[in-house]
Protein backbone atom coordinates (compact mmCIF):
# COMPACT_ATOMS: atom_id res chain seq x y z
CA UNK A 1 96.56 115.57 99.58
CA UNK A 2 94.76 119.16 99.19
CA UNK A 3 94.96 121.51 96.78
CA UNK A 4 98.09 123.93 96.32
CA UNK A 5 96.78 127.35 96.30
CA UNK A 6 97.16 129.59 92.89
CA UNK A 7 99.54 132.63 92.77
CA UNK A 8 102.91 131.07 93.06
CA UNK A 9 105.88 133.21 92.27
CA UNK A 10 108.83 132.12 90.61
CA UNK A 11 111.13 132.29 93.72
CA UNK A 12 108.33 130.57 95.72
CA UNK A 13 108.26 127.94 93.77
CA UNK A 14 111.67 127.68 92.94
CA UNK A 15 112.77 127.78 96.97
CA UNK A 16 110.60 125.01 97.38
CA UNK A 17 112.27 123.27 94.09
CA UNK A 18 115.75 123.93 95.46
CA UNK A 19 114.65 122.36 98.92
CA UNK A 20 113.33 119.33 97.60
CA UNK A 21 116.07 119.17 95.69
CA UNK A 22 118.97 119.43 98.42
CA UNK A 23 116.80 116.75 100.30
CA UNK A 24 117.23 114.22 97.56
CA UNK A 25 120.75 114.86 97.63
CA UNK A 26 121.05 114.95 101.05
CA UNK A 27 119.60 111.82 101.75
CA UNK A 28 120.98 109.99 98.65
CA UNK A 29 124.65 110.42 99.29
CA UNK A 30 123.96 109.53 103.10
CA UNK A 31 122.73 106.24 102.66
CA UNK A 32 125.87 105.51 100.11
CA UNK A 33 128.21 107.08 102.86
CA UNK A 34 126.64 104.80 105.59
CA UNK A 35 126.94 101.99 103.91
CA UNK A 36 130.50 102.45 103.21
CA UNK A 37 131.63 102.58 106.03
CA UNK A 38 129.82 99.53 107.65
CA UNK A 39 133.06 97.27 107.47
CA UNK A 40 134.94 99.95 109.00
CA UNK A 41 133.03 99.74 112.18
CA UNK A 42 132.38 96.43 114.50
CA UNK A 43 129.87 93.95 114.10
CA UNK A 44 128.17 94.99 117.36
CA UNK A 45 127.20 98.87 115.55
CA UNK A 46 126.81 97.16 112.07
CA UNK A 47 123.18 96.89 112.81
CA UNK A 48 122.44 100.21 113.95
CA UNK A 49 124.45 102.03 111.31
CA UNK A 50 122.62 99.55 108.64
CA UNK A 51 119.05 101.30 110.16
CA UNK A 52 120.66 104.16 109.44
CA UNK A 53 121.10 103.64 105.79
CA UNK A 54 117.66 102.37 105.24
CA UNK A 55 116.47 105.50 107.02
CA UNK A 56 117.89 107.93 104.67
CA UNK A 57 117.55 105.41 101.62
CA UNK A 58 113.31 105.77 102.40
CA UNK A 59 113.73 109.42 103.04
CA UNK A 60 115.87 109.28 99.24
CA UNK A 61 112.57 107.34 97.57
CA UNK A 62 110.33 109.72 99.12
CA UNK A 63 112.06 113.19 98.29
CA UNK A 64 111.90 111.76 94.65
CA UNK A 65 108.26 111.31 95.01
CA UNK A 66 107.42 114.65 96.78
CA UNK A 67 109.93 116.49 93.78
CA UNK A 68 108.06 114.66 90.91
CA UNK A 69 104.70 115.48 92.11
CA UNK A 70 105.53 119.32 92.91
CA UNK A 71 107.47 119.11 89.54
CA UNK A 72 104.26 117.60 87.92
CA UNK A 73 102.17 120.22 89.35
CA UNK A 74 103.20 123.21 87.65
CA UNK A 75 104.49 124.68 84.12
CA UNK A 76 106.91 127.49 84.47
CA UNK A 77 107.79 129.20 81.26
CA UNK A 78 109.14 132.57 80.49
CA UNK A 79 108.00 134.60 77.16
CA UNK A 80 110.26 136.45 74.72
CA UNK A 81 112.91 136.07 77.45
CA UNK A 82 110.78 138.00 80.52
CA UNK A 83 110.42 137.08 84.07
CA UNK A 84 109.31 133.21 84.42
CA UNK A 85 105.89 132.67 85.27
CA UNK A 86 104.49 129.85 87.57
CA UNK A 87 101.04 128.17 86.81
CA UNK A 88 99.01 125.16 87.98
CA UNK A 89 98.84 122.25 85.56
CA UNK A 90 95.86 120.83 87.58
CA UNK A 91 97.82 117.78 88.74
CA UNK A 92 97.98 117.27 92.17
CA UNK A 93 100.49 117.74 94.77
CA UNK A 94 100.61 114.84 96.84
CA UNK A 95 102.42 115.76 100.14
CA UNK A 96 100.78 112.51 102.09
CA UNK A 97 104.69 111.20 101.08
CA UNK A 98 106.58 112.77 103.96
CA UNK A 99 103.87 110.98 106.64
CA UNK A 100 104.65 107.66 104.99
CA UNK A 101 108.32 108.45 105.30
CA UNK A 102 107.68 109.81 108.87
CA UNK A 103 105.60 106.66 109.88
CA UNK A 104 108.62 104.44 108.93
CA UNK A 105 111.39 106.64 109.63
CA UNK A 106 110.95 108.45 112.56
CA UNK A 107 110.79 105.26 114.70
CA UNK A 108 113.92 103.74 113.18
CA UNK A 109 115.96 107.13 114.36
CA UNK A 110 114.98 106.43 117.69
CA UNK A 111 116.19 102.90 117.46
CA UNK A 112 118.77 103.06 115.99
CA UNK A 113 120.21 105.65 118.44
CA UNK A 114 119.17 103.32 121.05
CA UNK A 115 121.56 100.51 119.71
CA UNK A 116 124.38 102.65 118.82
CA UNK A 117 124.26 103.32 122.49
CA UNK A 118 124.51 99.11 123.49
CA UNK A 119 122.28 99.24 126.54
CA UNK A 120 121.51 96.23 128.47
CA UNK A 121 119.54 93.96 126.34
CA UNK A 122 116.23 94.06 128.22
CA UNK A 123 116.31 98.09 128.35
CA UNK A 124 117.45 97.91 124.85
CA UNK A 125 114.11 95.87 124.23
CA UNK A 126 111.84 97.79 126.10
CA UNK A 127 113.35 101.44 124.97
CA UNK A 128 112.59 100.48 121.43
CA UNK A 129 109.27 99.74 121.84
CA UNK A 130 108.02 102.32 123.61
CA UNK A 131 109.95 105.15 121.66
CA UNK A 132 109.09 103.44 118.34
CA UNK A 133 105.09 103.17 119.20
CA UNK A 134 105.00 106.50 120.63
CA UNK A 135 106.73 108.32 117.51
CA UNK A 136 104.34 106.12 115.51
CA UNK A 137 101.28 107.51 117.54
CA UNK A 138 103.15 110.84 117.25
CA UNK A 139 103.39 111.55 113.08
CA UNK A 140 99.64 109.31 113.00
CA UNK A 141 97.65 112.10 114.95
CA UNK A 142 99.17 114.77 112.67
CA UNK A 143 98.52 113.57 109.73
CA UNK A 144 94.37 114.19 110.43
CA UNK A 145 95.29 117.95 111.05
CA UNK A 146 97.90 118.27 108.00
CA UNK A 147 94.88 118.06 105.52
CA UNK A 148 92.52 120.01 107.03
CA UNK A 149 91.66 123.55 106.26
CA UNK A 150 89.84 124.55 109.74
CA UNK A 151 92.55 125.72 112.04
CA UNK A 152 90.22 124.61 115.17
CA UNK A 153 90.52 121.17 113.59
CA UNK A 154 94.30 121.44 113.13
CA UNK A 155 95.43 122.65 116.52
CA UNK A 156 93.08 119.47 117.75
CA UNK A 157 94.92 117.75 115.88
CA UNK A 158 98.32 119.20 117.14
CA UNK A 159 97.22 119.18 120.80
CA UNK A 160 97.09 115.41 120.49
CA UNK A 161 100.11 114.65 118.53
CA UNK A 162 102.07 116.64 121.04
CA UNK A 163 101.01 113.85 124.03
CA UNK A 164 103.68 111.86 122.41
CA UNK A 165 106.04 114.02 121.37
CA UNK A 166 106.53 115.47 124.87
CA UNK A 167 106.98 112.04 126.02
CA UNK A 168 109.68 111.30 123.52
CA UNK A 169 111.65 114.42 123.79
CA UNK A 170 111.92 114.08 127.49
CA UNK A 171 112.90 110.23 127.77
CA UNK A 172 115.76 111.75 125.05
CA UNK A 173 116.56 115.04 127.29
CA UNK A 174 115.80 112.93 130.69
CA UNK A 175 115.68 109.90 130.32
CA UNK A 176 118.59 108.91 128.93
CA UNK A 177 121.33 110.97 130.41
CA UNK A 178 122.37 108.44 132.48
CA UNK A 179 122.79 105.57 130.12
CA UNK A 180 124.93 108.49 128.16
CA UNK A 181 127.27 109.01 130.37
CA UNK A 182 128.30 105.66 130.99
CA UNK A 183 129.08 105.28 127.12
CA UNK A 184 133.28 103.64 127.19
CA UNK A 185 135.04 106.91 126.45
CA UNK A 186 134.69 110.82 127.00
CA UNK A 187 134.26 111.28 123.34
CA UNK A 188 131.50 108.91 122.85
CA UNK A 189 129.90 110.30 125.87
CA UNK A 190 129.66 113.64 124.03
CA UNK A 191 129.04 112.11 120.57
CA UNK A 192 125.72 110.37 121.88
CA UNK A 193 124.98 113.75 124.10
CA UNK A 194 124.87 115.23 121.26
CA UNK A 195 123.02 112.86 118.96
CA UNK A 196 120.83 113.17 121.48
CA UNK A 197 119.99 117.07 121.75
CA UNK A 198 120.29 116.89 117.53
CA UNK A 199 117.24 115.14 117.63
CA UNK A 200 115.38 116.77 120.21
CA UNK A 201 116.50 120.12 118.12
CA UNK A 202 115.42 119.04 114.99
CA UNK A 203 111.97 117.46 116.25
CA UNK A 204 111.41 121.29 117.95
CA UNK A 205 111.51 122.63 114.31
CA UNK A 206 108.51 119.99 112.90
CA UNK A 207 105.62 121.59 115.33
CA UNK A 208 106.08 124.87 114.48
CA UNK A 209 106.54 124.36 111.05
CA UNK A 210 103.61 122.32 110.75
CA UNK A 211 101.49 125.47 113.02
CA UNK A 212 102.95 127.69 109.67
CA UNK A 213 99.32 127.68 108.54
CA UNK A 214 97.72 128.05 112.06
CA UNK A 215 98.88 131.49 112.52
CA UNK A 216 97.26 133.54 109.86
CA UNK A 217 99.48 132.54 106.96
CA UNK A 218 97.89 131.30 103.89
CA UNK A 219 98.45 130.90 100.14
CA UNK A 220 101.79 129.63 98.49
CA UNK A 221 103.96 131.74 101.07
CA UNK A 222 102.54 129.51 103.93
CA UNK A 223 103.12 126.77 101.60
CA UNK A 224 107.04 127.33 100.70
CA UNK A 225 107.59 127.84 104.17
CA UNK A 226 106.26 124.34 105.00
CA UNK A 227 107.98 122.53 102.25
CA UNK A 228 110.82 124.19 102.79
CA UNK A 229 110.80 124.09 106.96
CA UNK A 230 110.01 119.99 106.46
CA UNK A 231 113.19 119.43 104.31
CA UNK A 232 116.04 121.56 106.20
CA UNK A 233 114.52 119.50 109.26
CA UNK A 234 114.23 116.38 107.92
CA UNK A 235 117.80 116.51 106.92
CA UNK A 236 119.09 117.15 110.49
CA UNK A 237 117.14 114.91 111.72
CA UNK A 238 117.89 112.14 109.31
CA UNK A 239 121.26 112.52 107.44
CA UNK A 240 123.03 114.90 110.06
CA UNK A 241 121.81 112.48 112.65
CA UNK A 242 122.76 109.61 110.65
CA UNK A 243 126.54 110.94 110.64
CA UNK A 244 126.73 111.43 114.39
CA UNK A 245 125.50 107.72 115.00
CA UNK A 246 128.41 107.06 112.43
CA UNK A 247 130.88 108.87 114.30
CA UNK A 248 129.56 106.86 117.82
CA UNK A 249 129.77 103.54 115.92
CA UNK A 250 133.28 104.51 114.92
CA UNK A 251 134.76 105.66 117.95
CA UNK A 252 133.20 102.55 120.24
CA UNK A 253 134.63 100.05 117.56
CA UNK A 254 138.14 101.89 117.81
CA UNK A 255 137.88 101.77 121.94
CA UNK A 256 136.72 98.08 121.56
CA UNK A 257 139.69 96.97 118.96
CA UNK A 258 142.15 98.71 121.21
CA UNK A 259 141.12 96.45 124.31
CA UNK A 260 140.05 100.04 126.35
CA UNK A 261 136.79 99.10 126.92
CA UNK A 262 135.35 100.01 130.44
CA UNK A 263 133.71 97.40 132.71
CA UNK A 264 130.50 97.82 133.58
């Protein structure tokens, strides 16, 4: 938590409104979409398509949370009908939310694209772990760098988190082409490809978002940018992503029900 900077235009404040707003929605009518459509799919994708409900239902809590406290922190009122005017109330703006959503979410994506993908149970086992404690590790060293004001400290800070994040991104890029290509039909081939180099897009946009104040930007522009970059990314990476694990689950269930499923 630090303290937002004074100065805020209307449209600066209102973009970042707007985007916290479109994340809430976002989110929200993801998780009741995913849910849905659980009995449509088989019981062997149920779980990973339930992950990916409670994924967007904890990115749905904390949206609210980050939108109340930016909501709480200003007053914007316009005089005798004029141009609206944007002060601090003095309440803080507690942005620590999107690393608690990060620490819980951002391992469950990788999982649950992991299951969608039903890999041999042992690789399935192993793939979870180390993707889930390594995306942990990942959003845990950038939180010390988030809060600071020194950029020496924050590109530390960066410099670490990136260990893991390189290691993620290529075991998605890399790593897993194999096991992606052997998915029971052309179409779920390309749905999981692509799942796969969705995330990898979307995780891109979260380092240089979070470098917005690292390269000479400052005040409540730097700020709108980062509020704003966080919540277009987070809903790739969460509802958009959530969809294309949807569309997987579905088409596997279909190839399964019609008795076209490949050997191994």
């Amino acid at each position: 938590m630090a303290p937002l900077p004074d100065g805020f235009s209307y449209a600066e404040w209102n973009a970042t409104y707007n985007a916290l707003s479109f994340g809430i929605a976002a989110m929200g009518s993801a998780t009741i979409f995913f849910w849905l459509q659980l009995p449509n799919v088989t019981k062997n994708y149920r779980t990973a398509l339930t992950i990916t409900g409670i994924v967007t239902l904890i990115a749905t809590y904390h949206y609210i949370r980050i939108f109340n406290s930016w909501s709480e922190a200003f007053t914007v009122a316009s005089k005798d009908g004029g141009d609206y005017t944007v002060q601090l109330t003095g309440a803080p703006f507690n942005d620590g939310y999107r690393y608690v959503d990060w620490l819980l979410t951002v391992p469950l994506l990788l999982i649950e694209l992991i299951l969608v993908m039903k890999l041999p149970q042992a690789e399935t086992v192993n793939l979870s772990w180390k993707l889930g404690l390594a995306s942990a590790l990942m959003v845990a060293l950038g939180y010390p760098g988030e809060i600071q004001e020194d950029l020496s400290v924050r590109w530390f800070w960066w410099c670490l988190s990136m260990i893991p994040f390189c290691y993620v991104v290529f075991t998605l890029a890399v790593g897993l082409a194999e096991a992606t290509s052997k998915q029971p039909s052309p179409a779920a081939a390309s749905l999981a490809s692509a799942a796969r180099y969705l995330t990898v897009l979307s995780w891109c946009t979260y380092p240089f978002v979070y470098m917005v104040k690292s390269v000479g930007l400052a005040g409540p522009a730097a700020t709108m940018y980062e509020q704003v970059g966080y919540s277009l990314a987070d809903v790739l990476a969460k509802a958009v992503f959530g969809v294309l694990i949807w569309a997987i689950a579905a088409e596997k269930s279909a190839v399964e029900e019609s008795g076209k499923l490949l050997p191994n």
